[in-house]
Structures are given as C-alpha cells and as structure tokens.
ModelCIF file with pLDDT and N, C-alpha, C, O atoms, coordinates in Angstrom:
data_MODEL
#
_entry.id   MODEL 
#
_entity.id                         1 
_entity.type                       polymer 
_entity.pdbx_number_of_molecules   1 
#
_entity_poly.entity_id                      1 
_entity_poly.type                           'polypeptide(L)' 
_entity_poly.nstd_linkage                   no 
_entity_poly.nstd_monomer                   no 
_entity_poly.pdbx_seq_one_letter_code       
;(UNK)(UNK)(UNK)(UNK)(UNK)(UNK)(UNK)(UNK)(UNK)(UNK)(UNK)(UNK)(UNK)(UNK)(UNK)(UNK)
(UNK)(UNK)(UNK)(UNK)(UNK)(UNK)(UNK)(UNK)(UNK)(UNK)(UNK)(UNK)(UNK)(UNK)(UNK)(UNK)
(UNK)(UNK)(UNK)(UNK)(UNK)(UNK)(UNK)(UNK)(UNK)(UNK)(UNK)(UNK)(UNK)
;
_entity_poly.pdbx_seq_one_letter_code_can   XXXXXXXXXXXXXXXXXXXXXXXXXXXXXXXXXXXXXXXXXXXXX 
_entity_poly.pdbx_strand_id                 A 
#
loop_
_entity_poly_seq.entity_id 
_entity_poly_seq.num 
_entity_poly_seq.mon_id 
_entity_poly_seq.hetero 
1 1  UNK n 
1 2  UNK n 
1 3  UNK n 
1 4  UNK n 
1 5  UNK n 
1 6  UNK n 
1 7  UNK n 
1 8  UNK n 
1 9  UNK n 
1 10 UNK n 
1 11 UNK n 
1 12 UNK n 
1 13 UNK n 
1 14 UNK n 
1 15 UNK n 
1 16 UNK n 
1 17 UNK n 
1 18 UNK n 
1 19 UNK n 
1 20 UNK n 
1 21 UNK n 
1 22 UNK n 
1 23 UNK n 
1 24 UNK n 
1 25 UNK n 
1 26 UNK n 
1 27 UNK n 
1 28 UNK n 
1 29 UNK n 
1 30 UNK n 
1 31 UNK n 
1 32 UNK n 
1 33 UNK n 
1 34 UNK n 
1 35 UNK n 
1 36 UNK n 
1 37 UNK n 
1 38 UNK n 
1 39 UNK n 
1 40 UNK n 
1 41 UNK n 
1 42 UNK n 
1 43 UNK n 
1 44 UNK n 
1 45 UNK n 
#
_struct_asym.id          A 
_struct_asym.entity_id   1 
#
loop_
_ma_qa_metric.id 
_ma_qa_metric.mode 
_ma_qa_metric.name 
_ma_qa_metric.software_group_id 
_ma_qa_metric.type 
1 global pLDDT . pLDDT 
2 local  pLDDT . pLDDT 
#
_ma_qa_metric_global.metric_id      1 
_ma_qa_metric_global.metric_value   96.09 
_ma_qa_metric_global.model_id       1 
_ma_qa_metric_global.ordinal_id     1 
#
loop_
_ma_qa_metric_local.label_asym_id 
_ma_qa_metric_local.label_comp_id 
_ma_qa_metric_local.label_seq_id 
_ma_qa_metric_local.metric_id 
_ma_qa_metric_local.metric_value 
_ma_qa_metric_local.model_id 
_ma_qa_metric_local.ordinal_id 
A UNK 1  2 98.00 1 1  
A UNK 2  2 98.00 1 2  
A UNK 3  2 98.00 1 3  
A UNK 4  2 98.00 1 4  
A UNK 5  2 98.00 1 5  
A UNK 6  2 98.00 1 6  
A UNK 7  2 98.00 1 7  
A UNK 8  2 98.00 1 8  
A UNK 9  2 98.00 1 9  
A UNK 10 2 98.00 1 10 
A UNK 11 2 98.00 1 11 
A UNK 12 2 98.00 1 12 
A UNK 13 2 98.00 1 13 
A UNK 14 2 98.00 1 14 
A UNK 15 2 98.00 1 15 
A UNK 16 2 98.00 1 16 
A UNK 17 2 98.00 1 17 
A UNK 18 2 98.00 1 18 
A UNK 19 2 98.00 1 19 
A UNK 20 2 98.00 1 20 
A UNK 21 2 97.00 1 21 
A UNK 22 2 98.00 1 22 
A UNK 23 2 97.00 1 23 
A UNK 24 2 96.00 1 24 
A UNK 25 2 94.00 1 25 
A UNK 26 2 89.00 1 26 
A UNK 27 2 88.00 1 27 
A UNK 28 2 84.00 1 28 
A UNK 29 2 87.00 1 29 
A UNK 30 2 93.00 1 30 
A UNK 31 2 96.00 1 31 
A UNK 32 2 95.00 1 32 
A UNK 33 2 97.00 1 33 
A UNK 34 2 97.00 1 34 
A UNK 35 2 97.00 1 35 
A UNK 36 2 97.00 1 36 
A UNK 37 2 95.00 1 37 
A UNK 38 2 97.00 1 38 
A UNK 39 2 97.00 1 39 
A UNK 40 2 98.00 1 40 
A UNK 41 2 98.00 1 41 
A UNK 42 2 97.00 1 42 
A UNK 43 2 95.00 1 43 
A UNK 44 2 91.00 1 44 
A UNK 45 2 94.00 1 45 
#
loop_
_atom_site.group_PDB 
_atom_site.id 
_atom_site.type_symbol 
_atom_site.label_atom_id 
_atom_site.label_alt_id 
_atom_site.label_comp_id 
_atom_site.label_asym_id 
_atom_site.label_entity_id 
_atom_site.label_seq_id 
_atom_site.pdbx_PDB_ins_code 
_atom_site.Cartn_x 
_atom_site.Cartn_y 
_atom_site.Cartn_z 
_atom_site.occupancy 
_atom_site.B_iso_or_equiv 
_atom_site.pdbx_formal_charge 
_atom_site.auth_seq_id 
_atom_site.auth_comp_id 
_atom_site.auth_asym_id 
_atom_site.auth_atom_id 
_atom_site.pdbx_PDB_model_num 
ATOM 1   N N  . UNK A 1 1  ? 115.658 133.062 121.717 1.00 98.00 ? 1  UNK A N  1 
ATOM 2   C CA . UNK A 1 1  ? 115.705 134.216 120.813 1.00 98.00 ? 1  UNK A CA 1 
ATOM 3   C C  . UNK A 1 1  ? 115.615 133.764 119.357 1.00 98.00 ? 1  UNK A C  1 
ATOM 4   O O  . UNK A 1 1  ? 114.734 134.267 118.660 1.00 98.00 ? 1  UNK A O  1 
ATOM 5   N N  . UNK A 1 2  ? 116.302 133.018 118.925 1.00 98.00 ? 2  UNK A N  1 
ATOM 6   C CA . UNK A 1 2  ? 116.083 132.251 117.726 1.00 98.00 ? 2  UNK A CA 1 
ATOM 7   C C  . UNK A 1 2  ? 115.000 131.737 117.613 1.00 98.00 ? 2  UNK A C  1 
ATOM 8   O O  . UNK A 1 2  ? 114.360 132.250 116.695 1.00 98.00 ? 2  UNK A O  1 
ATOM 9   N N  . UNK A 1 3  ? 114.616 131.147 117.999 1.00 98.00 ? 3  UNK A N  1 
ATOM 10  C CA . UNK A 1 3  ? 112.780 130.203 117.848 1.00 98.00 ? 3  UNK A CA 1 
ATOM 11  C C  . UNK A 1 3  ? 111.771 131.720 117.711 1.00 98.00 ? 3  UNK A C  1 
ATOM 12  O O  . UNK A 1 3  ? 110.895 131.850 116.855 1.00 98.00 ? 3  UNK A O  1 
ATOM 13  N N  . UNK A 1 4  ? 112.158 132.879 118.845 1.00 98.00 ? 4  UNK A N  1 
ATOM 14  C CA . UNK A 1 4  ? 111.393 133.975 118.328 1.00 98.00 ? 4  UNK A CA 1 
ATOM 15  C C  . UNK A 1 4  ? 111.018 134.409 117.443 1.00 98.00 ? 4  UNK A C  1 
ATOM 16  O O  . UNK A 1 4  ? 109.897 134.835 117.162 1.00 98.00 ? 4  UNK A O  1 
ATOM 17  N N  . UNK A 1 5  ? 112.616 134.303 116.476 1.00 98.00 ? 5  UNK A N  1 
ATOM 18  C CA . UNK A 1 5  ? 112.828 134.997 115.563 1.00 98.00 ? 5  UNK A CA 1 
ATOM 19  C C  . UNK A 1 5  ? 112.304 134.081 114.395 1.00 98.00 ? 5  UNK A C  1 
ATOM 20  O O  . UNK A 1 5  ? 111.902 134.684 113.400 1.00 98.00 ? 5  UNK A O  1 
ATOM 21  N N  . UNK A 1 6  ? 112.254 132.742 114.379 1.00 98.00 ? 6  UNK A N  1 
ATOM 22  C CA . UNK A 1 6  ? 111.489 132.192 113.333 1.00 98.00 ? 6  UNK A CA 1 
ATOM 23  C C  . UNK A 1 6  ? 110.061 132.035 113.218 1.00 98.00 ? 6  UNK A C  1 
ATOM 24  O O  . UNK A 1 6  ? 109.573 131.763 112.121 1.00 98.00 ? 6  UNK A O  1 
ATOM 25  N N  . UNK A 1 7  ? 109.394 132.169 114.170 1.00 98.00 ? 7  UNK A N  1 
ATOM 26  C CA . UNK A 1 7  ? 108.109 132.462 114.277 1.00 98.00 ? 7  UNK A CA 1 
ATOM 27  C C  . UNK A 1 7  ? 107.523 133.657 113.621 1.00 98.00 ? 7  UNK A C  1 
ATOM 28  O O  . UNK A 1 7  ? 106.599 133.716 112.810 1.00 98.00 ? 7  UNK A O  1 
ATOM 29  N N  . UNK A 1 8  ? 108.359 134.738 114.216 1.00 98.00 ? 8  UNK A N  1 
ATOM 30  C CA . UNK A 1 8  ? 107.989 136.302 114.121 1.00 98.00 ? 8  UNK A CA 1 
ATOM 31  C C  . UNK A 1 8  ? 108.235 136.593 112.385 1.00 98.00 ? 8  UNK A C  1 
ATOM 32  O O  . UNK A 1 8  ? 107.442 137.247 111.707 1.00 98.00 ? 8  UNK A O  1 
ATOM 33  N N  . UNK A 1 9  ? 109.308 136.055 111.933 1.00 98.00 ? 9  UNK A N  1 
ATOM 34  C CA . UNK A 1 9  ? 109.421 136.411 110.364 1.00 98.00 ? 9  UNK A CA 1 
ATOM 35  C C  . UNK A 1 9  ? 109.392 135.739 109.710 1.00 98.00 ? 9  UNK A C  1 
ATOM 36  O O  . UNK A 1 9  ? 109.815 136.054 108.598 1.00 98.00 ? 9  UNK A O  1 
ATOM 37  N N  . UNK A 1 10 ? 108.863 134.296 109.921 1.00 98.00 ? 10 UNK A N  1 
ATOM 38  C CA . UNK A 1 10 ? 108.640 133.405 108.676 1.00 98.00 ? 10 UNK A CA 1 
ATOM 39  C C  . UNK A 1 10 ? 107.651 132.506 109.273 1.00 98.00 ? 10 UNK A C  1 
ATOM 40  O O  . UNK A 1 10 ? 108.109 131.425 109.643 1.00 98.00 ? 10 UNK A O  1 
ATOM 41  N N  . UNK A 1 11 ? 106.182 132.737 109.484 1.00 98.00 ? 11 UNK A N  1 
ATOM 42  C CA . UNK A 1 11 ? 105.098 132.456 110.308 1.00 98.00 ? 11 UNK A CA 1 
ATOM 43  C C  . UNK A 1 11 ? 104.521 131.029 109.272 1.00 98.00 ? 11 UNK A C  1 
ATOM 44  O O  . UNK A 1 11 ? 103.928 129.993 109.573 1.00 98.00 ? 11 UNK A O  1 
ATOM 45  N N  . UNK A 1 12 ? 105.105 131.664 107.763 1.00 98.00 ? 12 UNK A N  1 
ATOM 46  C CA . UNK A 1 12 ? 104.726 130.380 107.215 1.00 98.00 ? 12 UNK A CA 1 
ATOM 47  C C  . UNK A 1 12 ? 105.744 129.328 106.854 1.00 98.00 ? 12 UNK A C  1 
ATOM 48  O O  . UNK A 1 12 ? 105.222 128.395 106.245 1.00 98.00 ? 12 UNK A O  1 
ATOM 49  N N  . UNK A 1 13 ? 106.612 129.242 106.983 1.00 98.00 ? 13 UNK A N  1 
ATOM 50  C CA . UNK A 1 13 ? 107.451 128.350 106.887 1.00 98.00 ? 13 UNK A CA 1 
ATOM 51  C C  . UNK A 1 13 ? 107.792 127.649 108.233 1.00 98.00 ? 13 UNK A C  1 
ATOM 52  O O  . UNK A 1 13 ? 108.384 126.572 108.311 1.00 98.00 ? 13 UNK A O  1 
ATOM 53  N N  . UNK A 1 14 ? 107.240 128.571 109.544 1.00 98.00 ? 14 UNK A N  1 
ATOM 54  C CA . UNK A 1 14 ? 107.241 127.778 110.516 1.00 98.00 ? 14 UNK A CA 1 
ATOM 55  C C  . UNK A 1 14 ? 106.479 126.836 110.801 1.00 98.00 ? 14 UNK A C  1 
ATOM 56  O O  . UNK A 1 14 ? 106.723 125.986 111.657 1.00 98.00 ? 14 UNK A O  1 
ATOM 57  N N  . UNK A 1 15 ? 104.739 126.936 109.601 1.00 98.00 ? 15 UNK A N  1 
ATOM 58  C CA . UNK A 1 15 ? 103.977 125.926 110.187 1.00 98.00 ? 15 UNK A CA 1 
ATOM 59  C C  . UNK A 1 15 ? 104.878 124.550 109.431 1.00 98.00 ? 15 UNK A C  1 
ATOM 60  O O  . UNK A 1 15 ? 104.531 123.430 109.805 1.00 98.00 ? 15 UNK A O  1 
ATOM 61  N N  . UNK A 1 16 ? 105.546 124.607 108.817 1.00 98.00 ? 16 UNK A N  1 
ATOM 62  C CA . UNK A 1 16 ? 106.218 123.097 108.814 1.00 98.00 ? 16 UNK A CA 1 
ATOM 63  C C  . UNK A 1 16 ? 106.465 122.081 109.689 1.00 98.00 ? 16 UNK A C  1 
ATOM 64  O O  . UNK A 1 16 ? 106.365 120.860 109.565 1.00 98.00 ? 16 UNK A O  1 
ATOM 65  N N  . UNK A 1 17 ? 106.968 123.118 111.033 1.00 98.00 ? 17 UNK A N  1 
ATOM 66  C CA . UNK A 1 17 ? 107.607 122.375 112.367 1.00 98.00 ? 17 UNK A CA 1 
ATOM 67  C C  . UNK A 1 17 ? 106.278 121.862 112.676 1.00 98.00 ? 17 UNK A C  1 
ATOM 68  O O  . UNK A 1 17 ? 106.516 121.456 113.813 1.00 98.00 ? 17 UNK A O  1 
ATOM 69  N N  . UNK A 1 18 ? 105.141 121.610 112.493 1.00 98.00 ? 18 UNK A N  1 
ATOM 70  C CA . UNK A 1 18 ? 104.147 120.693 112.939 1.00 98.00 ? 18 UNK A CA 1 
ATOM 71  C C  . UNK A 1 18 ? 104.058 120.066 112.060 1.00 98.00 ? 18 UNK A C  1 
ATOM 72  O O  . UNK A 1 18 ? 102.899 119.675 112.201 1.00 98.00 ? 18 UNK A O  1 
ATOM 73  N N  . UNK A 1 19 ? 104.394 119.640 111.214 1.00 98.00 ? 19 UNK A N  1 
ATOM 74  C CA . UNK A 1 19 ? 103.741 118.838 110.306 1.00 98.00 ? 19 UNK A CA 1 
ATOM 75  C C  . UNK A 1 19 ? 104.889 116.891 110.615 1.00 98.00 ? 19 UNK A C  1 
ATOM 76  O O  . UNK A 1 19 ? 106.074 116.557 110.594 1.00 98.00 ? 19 UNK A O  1 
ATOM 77  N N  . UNK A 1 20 ? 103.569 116.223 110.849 1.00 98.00 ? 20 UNK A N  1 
ATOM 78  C CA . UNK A 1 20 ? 104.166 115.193 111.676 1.00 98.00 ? 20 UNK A CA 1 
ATOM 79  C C  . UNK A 1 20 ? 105.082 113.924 110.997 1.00 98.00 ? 20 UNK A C  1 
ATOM 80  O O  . UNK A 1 20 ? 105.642 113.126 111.748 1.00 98.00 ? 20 UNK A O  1 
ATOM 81  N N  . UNK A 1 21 ? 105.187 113.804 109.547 1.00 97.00 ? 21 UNK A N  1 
ATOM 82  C CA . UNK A 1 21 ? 105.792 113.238 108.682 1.00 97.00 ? 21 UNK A CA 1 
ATOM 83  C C  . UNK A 1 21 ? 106.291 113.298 107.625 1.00 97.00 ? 21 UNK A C  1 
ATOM 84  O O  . UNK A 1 21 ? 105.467 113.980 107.015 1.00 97.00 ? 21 UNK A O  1 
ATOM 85  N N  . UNK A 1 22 ? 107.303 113.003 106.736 1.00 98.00 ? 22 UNK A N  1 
ATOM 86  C CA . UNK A 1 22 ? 107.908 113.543 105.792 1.00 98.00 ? 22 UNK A CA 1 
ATOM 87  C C  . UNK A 1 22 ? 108.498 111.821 105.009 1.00 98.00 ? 22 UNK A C  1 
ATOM 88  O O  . UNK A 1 22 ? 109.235 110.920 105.411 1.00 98.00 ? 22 UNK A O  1 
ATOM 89  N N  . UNK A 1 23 ? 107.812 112.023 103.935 1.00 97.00 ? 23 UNK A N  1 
ATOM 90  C CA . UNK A 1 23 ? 108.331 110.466 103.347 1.00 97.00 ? 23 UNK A CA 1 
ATOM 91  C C  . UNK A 1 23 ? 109.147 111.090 101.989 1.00 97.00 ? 23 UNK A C  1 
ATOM 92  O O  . UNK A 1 23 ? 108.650 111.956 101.268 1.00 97.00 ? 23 UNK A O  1 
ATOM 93  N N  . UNK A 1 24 ? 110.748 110.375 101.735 1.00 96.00 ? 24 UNK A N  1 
ATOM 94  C CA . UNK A 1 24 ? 111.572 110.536 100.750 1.00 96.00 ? 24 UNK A CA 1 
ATOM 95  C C  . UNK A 1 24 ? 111.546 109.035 100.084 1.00 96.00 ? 24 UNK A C  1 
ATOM 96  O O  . UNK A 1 24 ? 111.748 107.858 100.379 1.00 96.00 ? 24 UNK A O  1 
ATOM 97  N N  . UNK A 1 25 ? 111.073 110.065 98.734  1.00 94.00 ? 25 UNK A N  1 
ATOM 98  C CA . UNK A 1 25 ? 111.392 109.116 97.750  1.00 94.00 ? 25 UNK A CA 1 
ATOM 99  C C  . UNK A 1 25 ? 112.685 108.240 97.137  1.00 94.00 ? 25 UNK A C  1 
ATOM 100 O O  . UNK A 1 25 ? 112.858 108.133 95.923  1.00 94.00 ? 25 UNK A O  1 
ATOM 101 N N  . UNK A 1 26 ? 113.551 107.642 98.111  1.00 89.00 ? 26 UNK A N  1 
ATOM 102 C CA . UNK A 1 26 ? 115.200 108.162 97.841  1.00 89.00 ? 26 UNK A CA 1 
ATOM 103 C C  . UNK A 1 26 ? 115.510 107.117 96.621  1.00 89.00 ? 26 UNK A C  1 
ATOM 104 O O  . UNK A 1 26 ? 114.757 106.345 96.027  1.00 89.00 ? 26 UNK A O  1 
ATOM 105 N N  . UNK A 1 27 ? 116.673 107.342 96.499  1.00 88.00 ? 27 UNK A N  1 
ATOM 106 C CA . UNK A 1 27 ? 117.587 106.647 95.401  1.00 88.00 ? 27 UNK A CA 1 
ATOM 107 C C  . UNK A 1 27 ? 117.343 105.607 95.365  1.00 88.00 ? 27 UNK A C  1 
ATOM 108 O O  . UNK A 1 27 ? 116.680 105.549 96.401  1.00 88.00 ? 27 UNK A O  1 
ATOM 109 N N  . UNK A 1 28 ? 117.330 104.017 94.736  1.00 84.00 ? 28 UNK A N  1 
ATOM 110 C CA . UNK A 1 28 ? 117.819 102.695 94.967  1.00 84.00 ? 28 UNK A CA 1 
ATOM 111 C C  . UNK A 1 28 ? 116.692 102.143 96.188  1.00 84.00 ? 28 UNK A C  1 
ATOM 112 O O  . UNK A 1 28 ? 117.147 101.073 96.592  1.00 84.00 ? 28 UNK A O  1 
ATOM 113 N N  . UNK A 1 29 ? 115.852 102.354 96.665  1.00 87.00 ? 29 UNK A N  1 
ATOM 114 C CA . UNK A 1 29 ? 115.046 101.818 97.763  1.00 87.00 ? 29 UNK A CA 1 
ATOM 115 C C  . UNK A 1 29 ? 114.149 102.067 97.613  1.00 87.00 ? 29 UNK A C  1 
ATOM 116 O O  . UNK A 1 29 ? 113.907 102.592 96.526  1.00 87.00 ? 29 UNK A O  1 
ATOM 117 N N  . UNK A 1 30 ? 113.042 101.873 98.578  1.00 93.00 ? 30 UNK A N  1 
ATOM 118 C CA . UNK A 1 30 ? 111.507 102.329 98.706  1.00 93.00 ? 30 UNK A CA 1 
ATOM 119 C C  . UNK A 1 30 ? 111.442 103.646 98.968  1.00 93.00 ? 30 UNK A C  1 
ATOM 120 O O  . UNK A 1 30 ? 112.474 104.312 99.052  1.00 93.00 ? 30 UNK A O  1 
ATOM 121 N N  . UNK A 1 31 ? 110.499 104.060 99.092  1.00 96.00 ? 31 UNK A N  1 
ATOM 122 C CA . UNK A 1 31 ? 110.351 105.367 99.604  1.00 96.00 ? 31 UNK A CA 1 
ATOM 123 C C  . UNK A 1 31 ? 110.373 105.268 101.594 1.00 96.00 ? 31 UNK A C  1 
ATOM 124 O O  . UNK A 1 31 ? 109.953 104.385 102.342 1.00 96.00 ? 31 UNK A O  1 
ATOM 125 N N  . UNK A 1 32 ? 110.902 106.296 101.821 1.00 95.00 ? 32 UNK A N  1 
ATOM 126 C CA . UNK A 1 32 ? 110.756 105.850 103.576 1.00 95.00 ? 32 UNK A CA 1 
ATOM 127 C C  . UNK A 1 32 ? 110.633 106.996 103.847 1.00 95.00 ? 32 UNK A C  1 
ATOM 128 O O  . UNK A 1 32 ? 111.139 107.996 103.337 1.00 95.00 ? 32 UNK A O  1 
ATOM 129 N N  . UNK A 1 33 ? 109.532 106.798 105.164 1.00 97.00 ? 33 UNK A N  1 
ATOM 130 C CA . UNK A 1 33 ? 108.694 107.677 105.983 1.00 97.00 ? 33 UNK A CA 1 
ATOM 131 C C  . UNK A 1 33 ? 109.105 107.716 107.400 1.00 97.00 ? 33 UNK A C  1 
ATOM 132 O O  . UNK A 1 33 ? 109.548 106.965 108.269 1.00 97.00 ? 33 UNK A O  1 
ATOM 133 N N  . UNK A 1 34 ? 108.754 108.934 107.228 1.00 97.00 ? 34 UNK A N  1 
ATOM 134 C CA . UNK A 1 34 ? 109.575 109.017 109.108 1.00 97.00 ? 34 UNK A CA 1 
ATOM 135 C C  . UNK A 1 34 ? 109.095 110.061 109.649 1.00 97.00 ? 34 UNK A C  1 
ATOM 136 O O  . UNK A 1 34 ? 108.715 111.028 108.988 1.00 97.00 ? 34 UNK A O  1 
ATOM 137 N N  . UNK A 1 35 ? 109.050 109.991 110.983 1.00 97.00 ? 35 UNK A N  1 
ATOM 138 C CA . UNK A 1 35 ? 107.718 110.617 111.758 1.00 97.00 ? 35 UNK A CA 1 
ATOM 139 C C  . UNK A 1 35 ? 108.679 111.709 112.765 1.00 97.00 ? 35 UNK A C  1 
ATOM 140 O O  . UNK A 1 35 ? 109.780 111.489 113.271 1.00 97.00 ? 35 UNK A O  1 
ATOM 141 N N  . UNK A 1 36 ? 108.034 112.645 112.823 1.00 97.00 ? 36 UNK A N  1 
ATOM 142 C CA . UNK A 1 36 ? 108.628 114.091 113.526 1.00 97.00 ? 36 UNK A CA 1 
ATOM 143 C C  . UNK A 1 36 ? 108.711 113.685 115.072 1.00 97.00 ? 36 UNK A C  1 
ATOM 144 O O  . UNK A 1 36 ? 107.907 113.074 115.775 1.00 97.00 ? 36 UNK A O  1 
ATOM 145 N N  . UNK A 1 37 ? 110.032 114.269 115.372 1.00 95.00 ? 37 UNK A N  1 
ATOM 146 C CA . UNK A 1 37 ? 110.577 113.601 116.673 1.00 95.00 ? 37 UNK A CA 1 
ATOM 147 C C  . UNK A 1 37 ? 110.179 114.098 117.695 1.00 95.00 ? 37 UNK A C  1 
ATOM 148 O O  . UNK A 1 37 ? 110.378 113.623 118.813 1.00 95.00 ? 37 UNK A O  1 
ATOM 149 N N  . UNK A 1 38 ? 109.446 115.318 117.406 1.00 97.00 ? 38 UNK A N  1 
ATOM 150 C CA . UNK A 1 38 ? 108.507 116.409 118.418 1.00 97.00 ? 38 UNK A CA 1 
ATOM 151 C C  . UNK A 1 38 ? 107.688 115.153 118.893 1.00 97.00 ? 38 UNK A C  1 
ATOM 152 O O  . UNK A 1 38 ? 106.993 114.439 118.170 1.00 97.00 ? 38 UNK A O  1 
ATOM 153 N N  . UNK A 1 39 ? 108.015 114.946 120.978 1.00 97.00 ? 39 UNK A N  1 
ATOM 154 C CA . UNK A 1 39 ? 107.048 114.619 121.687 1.00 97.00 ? 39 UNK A CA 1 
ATOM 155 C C  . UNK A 1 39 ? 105.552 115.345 121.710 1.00 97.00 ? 39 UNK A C  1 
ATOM 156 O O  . UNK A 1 39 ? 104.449 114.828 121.887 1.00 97.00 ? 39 UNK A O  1 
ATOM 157 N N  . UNK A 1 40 ? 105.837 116.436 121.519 1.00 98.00 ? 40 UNK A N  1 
ATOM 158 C CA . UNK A 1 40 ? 104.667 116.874 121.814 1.00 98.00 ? 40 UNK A CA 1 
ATOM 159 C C  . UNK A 1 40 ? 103.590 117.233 120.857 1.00 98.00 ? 40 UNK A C  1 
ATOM 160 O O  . UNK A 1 40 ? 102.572 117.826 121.213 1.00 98.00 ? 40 UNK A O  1 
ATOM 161 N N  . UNK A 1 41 ? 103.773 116.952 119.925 1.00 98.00 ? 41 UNK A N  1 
ATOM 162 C CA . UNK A 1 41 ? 102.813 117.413 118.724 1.00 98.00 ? 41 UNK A CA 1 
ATOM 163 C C  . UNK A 1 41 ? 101.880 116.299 118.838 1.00 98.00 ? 41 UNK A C  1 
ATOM 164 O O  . UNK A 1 41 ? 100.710 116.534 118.534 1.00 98.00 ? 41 UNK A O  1 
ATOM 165 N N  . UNK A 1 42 ? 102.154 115.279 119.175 1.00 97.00 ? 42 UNK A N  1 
ATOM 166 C CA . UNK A 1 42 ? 101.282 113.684 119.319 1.00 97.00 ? 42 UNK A CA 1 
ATOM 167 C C  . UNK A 1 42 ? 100.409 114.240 120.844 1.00 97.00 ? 42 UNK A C  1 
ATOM 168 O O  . UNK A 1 42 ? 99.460  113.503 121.113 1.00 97.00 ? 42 UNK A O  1 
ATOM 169 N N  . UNK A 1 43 ? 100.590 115.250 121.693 1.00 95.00 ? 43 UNK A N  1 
ATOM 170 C CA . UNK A 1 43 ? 99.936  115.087 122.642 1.00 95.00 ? 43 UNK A CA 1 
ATOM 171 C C  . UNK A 1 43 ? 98.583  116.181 122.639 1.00 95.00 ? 43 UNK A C  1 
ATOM 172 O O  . UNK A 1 43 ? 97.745  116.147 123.540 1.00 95.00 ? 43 UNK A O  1 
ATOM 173 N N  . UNK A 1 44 ? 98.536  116.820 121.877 1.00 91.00 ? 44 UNK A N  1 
ATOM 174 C CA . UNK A 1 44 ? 96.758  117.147 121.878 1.00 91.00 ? 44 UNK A CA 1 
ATOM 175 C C  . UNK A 1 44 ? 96.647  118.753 122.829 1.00 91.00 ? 44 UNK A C  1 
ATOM 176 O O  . UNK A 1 44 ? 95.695  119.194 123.472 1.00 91.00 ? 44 UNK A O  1 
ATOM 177 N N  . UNK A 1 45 ? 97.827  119.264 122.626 1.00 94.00 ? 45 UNK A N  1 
ATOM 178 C CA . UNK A 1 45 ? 97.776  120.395 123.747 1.00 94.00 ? 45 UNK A CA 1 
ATOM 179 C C  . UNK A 1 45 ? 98.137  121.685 122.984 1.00 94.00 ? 45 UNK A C  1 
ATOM 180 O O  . UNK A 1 45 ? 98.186  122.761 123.579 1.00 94.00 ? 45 UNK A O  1 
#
C-alpha cells in the first residue's frame, strides 16, 4: 500500500528509486560512490 502510494503521487520523485548510484562529496575524505542495493535494476527486466 505504501509503494502504491508513492508511485501514484509522486511519479517524479519516484523515478529516483532507479537511479543506480549516488556519490557524496563528504567531509574530510574523497568523495565516495555507492551503488543502489536494488538486485534488480542491474537485471534488464
């Protein structure tokens, strides 16, 4: 019901949930990248 409900009223903020990486520029370090934990977005379906 929830996943419904984010689809149904925020169609664009849901396409985020595909988007397969997100790199932070953080404090004191490099920047680090890290890859979306969704199995299935890597599978082509």
């Amino acid at each position: 019901k929830m996943s419904r409900y984010l689809i149904q009223k925020h169609p664009d903020f849901y396409e985020w949930f595909s988007i397969k990486e997100f790199t932070w520029d953080r404090t004191g370090g490099d920047p680090i990248t890290q890859g979306n934990r969704n199995p299935l977005l890597y599978k082509n379906i």
